[in-house]
C-alpha atoms as a PDB file:
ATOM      1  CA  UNK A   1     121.158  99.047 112.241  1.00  0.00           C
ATOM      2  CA  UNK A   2     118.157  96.966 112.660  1.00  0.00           C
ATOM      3  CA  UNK A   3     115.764  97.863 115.079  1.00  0.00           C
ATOM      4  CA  UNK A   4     114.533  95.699 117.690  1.00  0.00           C
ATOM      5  CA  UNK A   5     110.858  96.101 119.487  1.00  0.00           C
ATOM      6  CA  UNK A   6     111.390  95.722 123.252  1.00  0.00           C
ATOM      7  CA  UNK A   7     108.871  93.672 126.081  1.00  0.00           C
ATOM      8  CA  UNK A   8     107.110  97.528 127.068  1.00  0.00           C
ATOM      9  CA  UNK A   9     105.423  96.943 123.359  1.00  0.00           C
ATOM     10  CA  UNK A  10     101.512  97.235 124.276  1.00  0.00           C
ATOM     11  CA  UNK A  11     100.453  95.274 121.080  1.00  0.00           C
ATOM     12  CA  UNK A  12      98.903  98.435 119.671  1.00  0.00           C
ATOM     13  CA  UNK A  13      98.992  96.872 116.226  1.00  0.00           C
ATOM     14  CA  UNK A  14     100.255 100.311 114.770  1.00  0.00           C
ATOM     15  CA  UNK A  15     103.524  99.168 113.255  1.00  0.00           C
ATOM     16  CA  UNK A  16     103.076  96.696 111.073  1.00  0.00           C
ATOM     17  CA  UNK A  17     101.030  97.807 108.751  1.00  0.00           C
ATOM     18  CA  UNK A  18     103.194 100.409 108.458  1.00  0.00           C
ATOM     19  CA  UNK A  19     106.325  98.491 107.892  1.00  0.00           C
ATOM     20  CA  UNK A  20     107.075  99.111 103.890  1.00  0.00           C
ATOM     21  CA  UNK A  21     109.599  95.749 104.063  1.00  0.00           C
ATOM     22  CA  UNK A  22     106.961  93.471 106.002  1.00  0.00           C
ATOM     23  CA  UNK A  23     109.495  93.200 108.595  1.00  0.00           C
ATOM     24  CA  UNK A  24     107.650  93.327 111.557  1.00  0.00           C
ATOM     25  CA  UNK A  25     105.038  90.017 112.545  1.00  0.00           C
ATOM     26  CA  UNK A  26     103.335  89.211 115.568  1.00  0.00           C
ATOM     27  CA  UNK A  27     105.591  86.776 117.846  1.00  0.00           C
ATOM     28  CA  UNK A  28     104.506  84.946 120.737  1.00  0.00           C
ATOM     29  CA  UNK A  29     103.611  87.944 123.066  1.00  0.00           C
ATOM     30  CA  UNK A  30     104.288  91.073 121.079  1.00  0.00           C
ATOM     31  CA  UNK A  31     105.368  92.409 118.032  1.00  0.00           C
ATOM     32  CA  UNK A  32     108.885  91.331 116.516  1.00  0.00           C
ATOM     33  CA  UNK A  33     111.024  92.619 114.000  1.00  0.00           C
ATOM     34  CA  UNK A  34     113.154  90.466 111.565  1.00  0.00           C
ATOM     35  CA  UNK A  35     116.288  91.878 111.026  1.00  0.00           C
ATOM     36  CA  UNK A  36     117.289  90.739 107.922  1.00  0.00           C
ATOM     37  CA  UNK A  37     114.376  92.797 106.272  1.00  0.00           C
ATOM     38  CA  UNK A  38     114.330  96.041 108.613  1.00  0.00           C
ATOM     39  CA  UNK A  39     115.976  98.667 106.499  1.00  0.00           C
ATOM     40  CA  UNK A  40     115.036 101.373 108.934  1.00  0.00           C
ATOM     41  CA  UNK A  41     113.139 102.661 106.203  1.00  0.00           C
ATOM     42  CA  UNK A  42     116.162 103.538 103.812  1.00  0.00           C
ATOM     43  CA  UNK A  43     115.049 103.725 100.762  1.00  0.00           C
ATOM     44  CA  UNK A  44     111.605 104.236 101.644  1.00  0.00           C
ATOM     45  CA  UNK A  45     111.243 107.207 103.936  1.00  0.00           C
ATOM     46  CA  UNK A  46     113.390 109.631 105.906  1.00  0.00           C
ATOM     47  CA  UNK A  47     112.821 108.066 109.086  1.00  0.00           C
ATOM     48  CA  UNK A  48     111.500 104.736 110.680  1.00  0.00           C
ATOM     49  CA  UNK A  49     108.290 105.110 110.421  1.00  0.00           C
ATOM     50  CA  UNK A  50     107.444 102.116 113.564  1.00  0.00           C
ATOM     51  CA  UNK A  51     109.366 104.200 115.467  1.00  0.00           C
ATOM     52  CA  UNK A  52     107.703 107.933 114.090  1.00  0.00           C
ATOM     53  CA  UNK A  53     104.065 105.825 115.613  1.00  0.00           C
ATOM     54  CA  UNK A  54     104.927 103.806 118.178  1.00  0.00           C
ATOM     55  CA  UNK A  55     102.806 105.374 121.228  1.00  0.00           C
ATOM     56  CA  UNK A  56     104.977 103.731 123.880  1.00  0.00           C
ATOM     57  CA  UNK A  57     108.402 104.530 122.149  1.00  0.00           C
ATOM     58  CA  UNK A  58     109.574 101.101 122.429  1.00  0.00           C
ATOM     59  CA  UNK A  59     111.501 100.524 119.224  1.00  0.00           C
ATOM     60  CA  UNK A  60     115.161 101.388 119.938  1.00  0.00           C
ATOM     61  CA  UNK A  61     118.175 100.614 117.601  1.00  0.00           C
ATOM     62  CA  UNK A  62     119.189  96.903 117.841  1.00  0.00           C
ATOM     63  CA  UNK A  63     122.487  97.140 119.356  1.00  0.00           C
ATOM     64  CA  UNK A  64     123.887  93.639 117.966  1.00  0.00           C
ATOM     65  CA  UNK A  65     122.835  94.247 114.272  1.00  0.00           C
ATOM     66  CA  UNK A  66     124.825  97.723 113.168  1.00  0.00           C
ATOM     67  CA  UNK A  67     124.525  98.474 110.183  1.00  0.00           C
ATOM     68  CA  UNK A  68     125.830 101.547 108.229  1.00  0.00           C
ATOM     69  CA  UNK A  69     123.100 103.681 105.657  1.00  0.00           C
ATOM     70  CA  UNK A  70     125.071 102.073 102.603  1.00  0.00           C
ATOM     71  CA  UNK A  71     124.439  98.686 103.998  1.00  0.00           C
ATOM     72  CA  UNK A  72     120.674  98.915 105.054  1.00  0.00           C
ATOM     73  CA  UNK A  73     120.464 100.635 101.002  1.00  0.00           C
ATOM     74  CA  UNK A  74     121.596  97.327  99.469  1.00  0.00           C
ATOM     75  CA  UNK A  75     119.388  95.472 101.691  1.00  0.00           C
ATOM     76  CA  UNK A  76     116.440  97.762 100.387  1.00  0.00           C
ATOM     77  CA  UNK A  77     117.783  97.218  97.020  1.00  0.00           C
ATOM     78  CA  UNK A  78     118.405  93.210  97.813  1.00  0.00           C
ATOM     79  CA  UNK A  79     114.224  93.093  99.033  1.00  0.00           C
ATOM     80  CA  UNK A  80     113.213  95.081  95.932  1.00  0.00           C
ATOM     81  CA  UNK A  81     114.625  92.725  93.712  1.00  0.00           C
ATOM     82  CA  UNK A  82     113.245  89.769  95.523  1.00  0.00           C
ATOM     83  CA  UNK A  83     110.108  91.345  95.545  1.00  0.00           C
ATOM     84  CA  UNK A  84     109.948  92.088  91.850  1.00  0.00           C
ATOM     85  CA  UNK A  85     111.551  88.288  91.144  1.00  0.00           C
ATOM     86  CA  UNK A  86     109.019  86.904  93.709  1.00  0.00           C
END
């Protein structure tokens, strides 16, 4: 499940450079999360760690983009391998 940053962000700037997967960018009014990279922090830490900081606890699951924990692994394991190729 990707997560999704909804319009109560207050462009803190906390969460991305926390992000281990440089999923999360500014967009045109707040912070946005790409879904193809957001692992939820599988294989990085126990628990999103966007979501562990956000002061405004505005970072809910992305309903449209389930994914199980073996799926968001490979997609760890598909940006660690583009990372190391890259």
């Amino acid at each position: 499940m990707a997560l999704w940053i909804t319009d109560e962000c207050i462009n803190c700037d906390v969460c991305e450079p926390e992000c281990p997967n440089q999923a999360i960018s500014m967009g045109a009014e707040i912070y946005v999360i790409d879904p193809d990279r957001c692992t939820e922090c599988v294989g990085h830490f126990d628990t999103p760690q966007c979501v562990q900081l956000c002061p405004v606890n505005c970072i809910p699951v992305r309903p449209d983009r389930v994914e199980t924990h073996a799926q968001l692994l490979a997609k760890y394991h598909r940006l660690m391998a583009e990372k190391v190729a890259g």
